[in-house]
N, C-alpha and C. Protein backbone atom coordinates (compact mmCIF):
# COMPACT_ATOMS: atom_id res chain seq x y z
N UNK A 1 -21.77 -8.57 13.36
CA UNK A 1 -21.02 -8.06 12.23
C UNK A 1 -19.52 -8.18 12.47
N UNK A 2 -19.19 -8.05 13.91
CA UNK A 2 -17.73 -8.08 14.23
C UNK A 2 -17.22 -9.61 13.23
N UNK A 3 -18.12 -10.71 13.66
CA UNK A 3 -17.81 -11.81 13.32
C UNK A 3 -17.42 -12.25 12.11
N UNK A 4 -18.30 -11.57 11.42
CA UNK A 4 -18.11 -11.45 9.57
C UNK A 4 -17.20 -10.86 9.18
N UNK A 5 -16.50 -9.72 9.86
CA UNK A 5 -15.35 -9.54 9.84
C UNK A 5 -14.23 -10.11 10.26
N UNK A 6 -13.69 -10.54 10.96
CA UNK A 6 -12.81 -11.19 11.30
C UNK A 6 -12.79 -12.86 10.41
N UNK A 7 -13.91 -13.36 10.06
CA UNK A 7 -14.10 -14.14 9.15
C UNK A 7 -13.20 -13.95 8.05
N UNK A 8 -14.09 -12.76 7.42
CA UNK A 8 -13.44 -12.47 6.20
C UNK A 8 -11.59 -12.30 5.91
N UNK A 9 -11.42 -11.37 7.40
CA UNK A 9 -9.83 -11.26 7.25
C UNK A 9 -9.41 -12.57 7.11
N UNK A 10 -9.74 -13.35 8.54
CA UNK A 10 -8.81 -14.87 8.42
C UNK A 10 -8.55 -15.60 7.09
N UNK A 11 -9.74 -15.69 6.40
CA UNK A 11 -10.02 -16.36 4.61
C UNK A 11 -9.07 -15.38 4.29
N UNK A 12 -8.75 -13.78 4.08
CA UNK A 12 -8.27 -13.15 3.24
C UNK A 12 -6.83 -13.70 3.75
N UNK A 13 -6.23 -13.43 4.86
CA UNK A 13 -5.03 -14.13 5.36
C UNK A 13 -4.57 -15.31 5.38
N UNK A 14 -5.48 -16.40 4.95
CA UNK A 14 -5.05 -17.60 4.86
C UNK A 14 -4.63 -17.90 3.40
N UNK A 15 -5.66 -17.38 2.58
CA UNK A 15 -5.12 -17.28 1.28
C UNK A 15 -3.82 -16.78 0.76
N UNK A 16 -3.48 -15.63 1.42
CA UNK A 16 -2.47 -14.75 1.31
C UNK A 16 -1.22 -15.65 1.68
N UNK A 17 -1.40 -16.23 3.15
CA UNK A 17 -0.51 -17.07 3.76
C UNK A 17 -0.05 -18.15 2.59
N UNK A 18 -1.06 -18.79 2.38
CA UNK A 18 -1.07 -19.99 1.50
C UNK A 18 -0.07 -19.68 0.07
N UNK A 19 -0.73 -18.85 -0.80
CA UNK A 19 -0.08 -18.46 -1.90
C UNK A 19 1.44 -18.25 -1.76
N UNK A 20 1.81 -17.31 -0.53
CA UNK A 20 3.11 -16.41 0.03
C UNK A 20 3.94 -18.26 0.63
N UNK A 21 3.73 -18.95 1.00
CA UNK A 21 4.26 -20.32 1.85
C UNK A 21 5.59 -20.23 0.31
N UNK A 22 6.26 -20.77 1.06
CA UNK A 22 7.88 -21.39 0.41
C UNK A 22 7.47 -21.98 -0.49
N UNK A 23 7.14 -23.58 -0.29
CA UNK A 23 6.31 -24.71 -1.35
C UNK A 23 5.67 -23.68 -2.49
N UNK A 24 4.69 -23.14 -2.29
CA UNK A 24 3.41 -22.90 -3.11
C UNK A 24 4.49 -21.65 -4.25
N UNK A 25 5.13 -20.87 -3.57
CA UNK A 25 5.64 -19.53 -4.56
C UNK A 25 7.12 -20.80 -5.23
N UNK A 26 7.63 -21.94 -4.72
CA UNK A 26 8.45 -22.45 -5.54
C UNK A 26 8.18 -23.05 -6.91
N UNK A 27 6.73 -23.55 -6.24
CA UNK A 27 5.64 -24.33 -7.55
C UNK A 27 5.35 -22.70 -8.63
N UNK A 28 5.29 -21.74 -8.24
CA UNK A 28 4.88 -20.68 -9.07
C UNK A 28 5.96 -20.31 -9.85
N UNK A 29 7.00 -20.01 -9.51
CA UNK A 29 8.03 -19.51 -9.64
C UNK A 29 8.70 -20.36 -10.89
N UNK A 30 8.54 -21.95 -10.45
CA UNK A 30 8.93 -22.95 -11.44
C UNK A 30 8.06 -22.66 -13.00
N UNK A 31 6.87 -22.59 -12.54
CA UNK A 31 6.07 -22.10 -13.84
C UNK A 31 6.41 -20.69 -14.75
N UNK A 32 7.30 -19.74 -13.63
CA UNK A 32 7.83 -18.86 -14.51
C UNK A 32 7.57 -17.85 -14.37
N UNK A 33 6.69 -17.39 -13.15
CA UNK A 33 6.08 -16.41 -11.74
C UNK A 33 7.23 -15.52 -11.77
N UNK A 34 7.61 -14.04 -11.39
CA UNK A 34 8.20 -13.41 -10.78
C UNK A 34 7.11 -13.05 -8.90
N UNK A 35 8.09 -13.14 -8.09
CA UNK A 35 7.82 -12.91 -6.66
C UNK A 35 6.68 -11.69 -7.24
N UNK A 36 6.81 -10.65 -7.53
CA UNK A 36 5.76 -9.79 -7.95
C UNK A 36 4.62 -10.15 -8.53
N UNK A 37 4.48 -11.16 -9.38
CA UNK A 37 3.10 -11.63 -10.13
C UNK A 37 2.83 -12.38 -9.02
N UNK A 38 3.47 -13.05 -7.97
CA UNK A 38 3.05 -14.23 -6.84
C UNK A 38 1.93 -13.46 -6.04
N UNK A 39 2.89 -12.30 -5.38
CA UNK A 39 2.34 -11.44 -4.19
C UNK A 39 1.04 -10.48 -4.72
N UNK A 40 0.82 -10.05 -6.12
CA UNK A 40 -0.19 -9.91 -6.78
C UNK A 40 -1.30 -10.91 -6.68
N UNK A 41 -1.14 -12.37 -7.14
CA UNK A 41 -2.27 -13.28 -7.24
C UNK A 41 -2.83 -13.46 -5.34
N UNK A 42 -1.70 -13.50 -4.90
CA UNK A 42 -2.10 -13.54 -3.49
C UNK A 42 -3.05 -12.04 -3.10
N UNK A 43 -3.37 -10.79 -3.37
CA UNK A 43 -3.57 -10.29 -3.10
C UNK A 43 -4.77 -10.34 -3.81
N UNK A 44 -4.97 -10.69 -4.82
CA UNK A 44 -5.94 -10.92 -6.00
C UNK A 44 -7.24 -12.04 -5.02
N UNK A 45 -6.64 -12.74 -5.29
CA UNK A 45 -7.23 -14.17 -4.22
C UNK A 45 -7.80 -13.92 -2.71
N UNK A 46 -6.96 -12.77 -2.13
CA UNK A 46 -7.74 -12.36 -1.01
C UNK A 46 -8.99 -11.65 -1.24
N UNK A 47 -8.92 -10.73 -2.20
CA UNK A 47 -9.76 -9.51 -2.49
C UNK A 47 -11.34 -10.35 -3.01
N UNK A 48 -11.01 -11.73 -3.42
CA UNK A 48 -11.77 -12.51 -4.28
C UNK A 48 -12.90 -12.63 -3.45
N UNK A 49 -13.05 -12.61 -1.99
CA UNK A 49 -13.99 -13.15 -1.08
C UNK A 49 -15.00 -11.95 -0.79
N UNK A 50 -14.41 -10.54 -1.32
CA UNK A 50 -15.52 -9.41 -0.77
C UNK A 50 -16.49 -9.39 -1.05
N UNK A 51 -16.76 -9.39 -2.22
CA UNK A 51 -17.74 -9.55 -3.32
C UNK A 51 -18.49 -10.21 -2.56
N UNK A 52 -18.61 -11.26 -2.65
CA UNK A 52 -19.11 -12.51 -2.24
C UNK A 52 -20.40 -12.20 -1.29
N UNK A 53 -18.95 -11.96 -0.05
CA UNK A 53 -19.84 -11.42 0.97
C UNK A 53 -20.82 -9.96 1.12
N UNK A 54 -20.90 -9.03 0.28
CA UNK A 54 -21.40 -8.12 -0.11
C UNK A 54 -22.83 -8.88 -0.73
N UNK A 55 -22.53 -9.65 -1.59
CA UNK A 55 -23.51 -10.31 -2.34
C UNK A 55 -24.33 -11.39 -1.65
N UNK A 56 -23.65 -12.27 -0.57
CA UNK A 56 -24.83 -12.97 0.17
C UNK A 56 -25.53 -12.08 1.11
N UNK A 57 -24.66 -10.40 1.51
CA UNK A 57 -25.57 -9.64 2.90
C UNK A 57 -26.58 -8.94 1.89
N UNK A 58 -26.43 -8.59 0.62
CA UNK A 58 -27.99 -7.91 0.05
C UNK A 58 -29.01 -9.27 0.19
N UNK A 59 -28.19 -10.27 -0.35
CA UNK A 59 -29.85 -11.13 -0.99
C UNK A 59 -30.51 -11.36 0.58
N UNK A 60 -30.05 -11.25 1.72
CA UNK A 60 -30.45 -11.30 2.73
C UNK A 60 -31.17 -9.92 3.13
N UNK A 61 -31.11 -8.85 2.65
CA UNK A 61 -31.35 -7.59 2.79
C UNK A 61 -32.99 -7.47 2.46
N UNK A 62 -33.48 -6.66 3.17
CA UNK A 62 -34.87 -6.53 2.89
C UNK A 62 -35.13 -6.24 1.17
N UNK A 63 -34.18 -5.24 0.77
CA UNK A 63 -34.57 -4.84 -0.99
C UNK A 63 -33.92 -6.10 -1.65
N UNK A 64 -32.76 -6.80 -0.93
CA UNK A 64 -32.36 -8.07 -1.55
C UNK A 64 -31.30 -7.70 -2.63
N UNK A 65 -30.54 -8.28 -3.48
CA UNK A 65 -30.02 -8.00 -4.50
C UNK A 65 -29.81 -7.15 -5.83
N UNK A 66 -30.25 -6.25 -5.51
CA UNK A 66 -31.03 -5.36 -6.25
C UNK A 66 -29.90 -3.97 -6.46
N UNK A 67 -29.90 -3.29 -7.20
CA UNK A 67 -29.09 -1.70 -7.32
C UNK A 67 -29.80 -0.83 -5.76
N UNK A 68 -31.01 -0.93 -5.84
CA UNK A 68 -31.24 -0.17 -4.23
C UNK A 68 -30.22 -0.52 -3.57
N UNK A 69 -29.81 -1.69 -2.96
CA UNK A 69 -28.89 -1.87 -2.09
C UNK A 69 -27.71 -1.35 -2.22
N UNK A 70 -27.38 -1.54 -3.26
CA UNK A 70 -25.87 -0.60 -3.31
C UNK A 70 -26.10 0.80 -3.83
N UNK A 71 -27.20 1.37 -3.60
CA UNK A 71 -27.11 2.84 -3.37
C UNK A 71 -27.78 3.38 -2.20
N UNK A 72 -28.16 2.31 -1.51
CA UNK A 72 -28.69 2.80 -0.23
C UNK A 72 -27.17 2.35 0.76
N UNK A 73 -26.51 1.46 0.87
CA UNK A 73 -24.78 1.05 1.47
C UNK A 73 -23.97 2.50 1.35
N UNK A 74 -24.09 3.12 -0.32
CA UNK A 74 -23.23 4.37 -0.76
C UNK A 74 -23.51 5.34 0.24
N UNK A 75 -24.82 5.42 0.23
CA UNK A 75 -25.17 6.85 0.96
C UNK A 75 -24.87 7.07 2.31
């Protein structure tokens, strides 16, 4: 599990990195971006991967994809 974590950060940080880079917020910015809507999508874009991974560890889960799982995680 450690692994899946640190996974996840790196993707969340690379994205973050990526979006936040000089180049990428000049290309945004040109479109008409304030630094605030930038550092938003970047944060947006990180957050994008949780899900995900929440959603491939149920269908792997004995109840699988299902509402059990996320009320048996809650409890």
């Amino acid at each position: 599990m450690v692994y899946k974590s640190f996974l996840f950060l790196f993707i969340v940080s690379l994205y973050i990195s990526l979006i936040s880079s000089p180049e990428f917020k000049s290309m945004l910015r040109d479109r008409g971006l304030t630094d605030a809507q930038i550092d938003y999508i970047a944060r947006c874009a990180g957050k994008h991967f949780e899900p995900g991974l929440v959603r491939r560890r149920a269908k792997r889960s004995d109840s699988g994809y299902t509402f059990g799982f996320y009320t048996k995680r809650r409890v």
